[in-house]
C-alpha atoms as a PDB file:
ATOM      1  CA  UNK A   1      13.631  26.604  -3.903  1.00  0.00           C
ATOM      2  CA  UNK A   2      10.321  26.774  -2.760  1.00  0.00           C
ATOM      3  CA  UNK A   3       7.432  24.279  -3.476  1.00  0.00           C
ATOM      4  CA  UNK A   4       4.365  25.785  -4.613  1.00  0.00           C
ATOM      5  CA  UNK A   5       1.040  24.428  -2.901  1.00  0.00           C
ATOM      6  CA  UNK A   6      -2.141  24.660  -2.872  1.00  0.00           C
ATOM      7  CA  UNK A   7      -4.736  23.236   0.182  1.00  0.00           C
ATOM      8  CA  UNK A   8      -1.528  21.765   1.152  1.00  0.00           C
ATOM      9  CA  UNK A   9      -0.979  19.425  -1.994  1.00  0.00           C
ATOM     10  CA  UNK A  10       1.767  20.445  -4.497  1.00  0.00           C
ATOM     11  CA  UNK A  11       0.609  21.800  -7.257  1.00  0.00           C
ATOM     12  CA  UNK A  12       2.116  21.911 -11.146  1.00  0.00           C
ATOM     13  CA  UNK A  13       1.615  21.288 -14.776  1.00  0.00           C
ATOM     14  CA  UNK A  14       0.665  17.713 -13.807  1.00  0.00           C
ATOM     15  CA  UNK A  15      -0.133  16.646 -10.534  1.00  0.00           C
ATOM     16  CA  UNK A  16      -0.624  12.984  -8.912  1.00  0.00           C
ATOM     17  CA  UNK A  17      -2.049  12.173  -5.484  1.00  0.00           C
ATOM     18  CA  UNK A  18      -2.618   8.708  -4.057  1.00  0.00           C
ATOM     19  CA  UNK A  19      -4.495   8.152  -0.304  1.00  0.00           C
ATOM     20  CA  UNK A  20      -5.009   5.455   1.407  1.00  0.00           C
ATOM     21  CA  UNK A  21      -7.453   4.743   4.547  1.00  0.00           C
ATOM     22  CA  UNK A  22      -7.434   1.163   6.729  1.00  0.00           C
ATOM     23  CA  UNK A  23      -9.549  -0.150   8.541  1.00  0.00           C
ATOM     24  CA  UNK A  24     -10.094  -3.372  10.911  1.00  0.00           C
ATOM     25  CA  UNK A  25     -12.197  -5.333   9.416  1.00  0.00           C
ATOM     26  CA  UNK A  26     -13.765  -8.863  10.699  1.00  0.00           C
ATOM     27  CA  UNK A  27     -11.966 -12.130  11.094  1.00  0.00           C
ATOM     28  CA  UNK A  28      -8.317 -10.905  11.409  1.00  0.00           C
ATOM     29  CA  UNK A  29      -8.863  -9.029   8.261  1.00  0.00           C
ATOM     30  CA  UNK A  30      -7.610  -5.460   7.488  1.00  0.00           C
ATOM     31  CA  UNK A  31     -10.086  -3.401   5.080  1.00  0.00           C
ATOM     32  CA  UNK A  32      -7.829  -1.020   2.828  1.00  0.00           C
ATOM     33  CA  UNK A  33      -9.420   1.963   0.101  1.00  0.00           C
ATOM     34  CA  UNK A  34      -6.791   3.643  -1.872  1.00  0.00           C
ATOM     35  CA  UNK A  35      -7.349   6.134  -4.839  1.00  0.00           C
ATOM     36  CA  UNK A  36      -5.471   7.726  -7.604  1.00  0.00           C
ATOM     37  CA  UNK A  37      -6.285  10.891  -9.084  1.00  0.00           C
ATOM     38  CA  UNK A  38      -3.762  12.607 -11.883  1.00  0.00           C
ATOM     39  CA  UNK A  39      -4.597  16.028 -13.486  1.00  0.00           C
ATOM     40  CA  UNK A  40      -2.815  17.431 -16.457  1.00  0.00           C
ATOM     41  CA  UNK A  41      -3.321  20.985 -16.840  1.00  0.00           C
ATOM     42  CA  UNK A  42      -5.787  21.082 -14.263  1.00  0.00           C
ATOM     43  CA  UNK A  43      -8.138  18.753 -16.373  1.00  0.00           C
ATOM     44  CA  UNK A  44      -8.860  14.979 -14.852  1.00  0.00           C
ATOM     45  CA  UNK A  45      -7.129  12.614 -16.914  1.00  0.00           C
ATOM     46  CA  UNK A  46      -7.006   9.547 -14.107  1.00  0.00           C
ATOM     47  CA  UNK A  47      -9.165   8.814 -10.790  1.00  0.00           C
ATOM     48  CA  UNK A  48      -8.752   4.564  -9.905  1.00  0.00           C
ATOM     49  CA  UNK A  49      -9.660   3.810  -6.793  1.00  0.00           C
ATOM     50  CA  UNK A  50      -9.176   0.021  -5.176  1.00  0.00           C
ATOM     51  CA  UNK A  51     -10.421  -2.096  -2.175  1.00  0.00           C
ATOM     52  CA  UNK A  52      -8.865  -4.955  -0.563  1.00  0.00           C
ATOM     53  CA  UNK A  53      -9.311  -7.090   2.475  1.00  0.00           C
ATOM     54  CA  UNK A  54      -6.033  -8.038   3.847  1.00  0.00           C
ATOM     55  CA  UNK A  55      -4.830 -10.595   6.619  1.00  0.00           C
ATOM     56  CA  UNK A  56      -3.549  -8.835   9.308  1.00  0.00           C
ATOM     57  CA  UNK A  57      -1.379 -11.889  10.801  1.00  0.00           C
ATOM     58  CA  UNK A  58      -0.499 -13.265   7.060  1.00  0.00           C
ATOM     59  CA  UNK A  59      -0.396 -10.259   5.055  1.00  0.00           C
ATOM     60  CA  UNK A  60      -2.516 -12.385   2.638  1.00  0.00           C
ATOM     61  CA  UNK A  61      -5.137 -10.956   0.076  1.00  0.00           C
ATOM     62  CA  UNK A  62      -8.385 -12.150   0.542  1.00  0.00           C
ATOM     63  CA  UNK A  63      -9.780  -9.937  -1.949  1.00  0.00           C
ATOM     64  CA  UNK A  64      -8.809  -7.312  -4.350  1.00  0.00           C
ATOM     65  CA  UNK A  65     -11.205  -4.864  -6.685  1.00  0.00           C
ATOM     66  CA  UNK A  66     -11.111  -1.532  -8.509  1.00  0.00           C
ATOM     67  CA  UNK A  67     -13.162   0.669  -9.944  1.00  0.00           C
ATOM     68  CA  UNK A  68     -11.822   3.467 -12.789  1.00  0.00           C
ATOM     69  CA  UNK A  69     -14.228   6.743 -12.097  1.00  0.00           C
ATOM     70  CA  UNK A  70     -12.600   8.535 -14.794  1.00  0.00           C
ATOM     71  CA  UNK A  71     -10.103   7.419 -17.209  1.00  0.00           C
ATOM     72  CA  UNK A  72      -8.709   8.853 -20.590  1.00  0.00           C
ATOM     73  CA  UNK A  73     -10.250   5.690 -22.887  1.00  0.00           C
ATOM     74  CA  UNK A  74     -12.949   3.340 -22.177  1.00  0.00           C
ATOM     75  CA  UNK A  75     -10.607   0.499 -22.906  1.00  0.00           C
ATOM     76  CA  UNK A  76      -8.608   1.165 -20.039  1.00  0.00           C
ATOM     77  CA  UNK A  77     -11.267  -0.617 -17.834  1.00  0.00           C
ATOM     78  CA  UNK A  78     -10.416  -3.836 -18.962  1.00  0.00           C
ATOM     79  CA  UNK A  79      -7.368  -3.681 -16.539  1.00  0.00           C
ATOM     80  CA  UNK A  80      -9.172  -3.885 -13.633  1.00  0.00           C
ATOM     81  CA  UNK A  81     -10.011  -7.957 -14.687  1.00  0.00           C
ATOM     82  CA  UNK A  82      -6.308  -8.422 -13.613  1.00  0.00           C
ATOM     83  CA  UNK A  83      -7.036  -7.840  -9.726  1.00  0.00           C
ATOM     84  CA  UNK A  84      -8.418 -10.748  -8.592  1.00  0.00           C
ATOM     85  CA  UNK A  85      -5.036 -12.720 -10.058  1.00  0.00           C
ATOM     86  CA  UNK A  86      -3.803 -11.447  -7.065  1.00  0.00           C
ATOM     87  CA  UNK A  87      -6.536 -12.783  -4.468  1.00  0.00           C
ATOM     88  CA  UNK A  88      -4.540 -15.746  -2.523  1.00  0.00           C
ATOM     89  CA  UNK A  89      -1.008 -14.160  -2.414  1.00  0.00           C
ATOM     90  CA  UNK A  90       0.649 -12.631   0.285  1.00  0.00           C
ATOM     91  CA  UNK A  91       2.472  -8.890   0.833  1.00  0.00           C
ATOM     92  CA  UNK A  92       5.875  -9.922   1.572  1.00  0.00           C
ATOM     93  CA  UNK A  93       9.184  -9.173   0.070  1.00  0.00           C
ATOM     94  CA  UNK A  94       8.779 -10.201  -3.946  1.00  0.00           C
ATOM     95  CA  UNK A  95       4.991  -8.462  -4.172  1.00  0.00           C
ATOM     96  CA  UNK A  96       6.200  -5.663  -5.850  1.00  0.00           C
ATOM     97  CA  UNK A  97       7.651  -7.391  -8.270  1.00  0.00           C
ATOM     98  CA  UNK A  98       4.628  -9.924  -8.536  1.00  0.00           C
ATOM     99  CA  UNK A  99       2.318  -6.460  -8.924  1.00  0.00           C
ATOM    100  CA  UNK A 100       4.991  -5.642 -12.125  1.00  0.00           C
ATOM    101  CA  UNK A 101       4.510  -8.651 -13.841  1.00  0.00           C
ATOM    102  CA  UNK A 102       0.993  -8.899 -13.321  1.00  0.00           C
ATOM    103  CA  UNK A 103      -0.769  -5.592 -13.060  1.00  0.00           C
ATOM    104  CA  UNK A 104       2.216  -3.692 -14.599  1.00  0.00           C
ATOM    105  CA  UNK A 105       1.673  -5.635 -17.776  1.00  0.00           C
ATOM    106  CA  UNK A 106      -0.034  -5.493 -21.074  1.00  0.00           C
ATOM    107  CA  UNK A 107      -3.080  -6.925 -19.596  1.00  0.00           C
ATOM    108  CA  UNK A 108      -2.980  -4.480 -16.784  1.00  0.00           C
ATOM    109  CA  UNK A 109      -2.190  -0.542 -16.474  1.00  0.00           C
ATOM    110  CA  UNK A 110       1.219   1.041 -14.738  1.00  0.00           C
ATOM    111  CA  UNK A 111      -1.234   3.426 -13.178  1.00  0.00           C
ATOM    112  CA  UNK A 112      -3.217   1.021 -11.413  1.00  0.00           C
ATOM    113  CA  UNK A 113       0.019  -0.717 -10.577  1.00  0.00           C
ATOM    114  CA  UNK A 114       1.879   1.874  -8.757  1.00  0.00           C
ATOM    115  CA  UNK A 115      -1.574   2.153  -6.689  1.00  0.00           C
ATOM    116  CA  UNK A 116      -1.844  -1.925  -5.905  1.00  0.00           C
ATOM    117  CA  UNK A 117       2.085  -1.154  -5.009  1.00  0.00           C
ATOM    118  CA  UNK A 118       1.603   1.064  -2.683  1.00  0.00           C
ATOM    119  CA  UNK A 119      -1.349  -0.624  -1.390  1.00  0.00           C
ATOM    120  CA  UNK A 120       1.062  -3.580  -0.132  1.00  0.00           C
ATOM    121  CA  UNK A 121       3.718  -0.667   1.077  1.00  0.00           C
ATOM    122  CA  UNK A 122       0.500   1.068   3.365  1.00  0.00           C
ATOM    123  CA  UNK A 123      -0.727  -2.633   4.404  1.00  0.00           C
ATOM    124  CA  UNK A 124       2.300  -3.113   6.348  1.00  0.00           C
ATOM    125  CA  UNK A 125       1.937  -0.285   8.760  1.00  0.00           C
ATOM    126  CA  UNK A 126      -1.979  -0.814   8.578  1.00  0.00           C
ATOM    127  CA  UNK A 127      -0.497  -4.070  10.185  1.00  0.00           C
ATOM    128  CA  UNK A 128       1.617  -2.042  12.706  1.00  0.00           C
ATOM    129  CA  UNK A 129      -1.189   0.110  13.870  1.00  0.00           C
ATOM    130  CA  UNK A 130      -3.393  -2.919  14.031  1.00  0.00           C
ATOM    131  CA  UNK A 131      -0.927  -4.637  16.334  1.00  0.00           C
ATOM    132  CA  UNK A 132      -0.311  -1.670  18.694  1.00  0.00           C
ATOM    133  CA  UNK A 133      -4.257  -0.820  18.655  1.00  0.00           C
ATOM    134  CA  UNK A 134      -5.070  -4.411  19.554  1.00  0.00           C
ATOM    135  CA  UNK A 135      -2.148  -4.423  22.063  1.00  0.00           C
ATOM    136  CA  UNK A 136      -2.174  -1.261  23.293  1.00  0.00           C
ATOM    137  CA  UNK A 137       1.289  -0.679  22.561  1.00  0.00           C
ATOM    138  CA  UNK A 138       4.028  -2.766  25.363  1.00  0.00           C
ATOM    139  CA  UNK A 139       6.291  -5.697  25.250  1.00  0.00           C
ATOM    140  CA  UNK A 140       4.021  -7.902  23.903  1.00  0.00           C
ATOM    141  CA  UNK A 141       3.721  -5.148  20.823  1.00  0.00           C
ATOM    142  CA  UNK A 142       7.109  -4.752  20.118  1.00  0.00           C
ATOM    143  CA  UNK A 143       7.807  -8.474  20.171  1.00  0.00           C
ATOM    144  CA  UNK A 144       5.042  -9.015  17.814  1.00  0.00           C
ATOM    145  CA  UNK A 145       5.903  -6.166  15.301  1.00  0.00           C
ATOM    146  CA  UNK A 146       9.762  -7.350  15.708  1.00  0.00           C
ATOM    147  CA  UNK A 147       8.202 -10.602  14.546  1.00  0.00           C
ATOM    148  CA  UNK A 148       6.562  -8.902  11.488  1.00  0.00           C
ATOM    149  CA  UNK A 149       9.557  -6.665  10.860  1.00  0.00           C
ATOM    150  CA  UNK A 150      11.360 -10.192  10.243  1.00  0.00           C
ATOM    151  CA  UNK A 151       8.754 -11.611   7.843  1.00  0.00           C
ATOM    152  CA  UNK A 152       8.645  -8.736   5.943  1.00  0.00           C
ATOM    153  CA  UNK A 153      12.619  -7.810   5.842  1.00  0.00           C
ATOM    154  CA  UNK A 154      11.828  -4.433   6.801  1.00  0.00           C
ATOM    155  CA  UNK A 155      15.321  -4.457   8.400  1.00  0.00           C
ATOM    156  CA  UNK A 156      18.078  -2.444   6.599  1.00  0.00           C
ATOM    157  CA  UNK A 157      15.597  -1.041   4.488  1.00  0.00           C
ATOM    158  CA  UNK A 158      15.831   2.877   5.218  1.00  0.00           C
ATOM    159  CA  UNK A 159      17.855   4.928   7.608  1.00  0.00           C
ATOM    160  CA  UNK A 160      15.956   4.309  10.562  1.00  0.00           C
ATOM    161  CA  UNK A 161      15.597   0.476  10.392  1.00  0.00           C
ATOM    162  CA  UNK A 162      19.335   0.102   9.988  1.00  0.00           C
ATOM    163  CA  UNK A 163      20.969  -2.482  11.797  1.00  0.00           C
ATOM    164  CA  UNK A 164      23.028  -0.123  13.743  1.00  0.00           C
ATOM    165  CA  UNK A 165      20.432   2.433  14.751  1.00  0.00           C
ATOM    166  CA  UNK A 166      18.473   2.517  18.082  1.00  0.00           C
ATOM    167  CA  UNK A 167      15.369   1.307  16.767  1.00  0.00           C
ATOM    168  CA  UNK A 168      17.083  -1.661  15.802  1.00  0.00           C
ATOM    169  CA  UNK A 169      18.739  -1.991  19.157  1.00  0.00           C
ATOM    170  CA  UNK A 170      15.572  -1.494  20.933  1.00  0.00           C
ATOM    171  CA  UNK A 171      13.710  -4.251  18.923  1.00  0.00           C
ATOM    172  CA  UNK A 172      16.461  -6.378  19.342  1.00  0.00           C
ATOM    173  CA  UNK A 173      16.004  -5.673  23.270  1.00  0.00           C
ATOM    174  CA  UNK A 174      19.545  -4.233  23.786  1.00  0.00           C
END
């Protein structure tokens, strides 16, 4: 089967792309700008783009905002007001069900909740590359990212943070 592309992107009937970028910020903070951007039949239908400030140590939101550049009815706006619901929690195991019930619901939009979604799924290894950035990688790195790993049950999760693997062993320091 082969995937057809084009600039590198997959291309089809309907496509969807989300990006993120992070930044450091000030004050421990991590800045994070994602954006969503669906096209049916090549025409726009969906462009949402969001900003957040992030702790790095915490994981906790210190602020949360979106802007809708193009959208298929003016109404769908009004989802954006949900955001700031989420100011003063934290990305740990249970936000993406807190981003379901809140954003995912009739006050908010499944679009802008898949993007606030994976917004807490690219803040975790903004918070890796923070760590190994402001550590320059070493013991001291690992420890502190095993530390994280642990908060945020990242253990188990996928083939190559199974318990068994060498990863796993290596954080442990075996």
């Amino acid at each position: 089967m082969r995937i057809a592309s084009r600039g590198g992107c997959v291309v089809g009937i309907f496509n969807r792309a989300i990006s993120f970028a992070i930044e450091e910020g000030v004050d421990g903070r991590l800045l994070i700008t994602g954006a969503l951007s669906d096209t049916r039949l090549d025409k726009p239908i969906h462009v949402i783009e969001v900003r957040a400030e992030i702790g790095l140590e915490d994981g906790l939101i210190h602020s949360l905002s979106g802007e809708m550049p193009h959208i298929p009815h003016e109404d769908c706006r009004h989802a954006l007001e949900i955001l700031p619901r989420l100011v003063g929690e934290r990305i740990v195991p249970g936000f993406t069900q807190l981003v379901r019930d809140v954003v995912g619901s009739s006050l908010g939009c499944s679009h802008l909740a898949v993007l606030v979604t994976n917004l807490g799924h690219v803040s975790v290894q903004g918070r890796g590359a923070a760590v190994m950035s402001r550590m320059g990688g070493g013991e001291a790195a690992v420890r502190h990212l095993r530390k994280q790993a642990v908060e945020l049950d990242i253990m188990g999760n996928c083939y190559t943070w199974r318990e068994d693997g060498p990863l796993m062993r290596e954080m442990r320091g075996e």
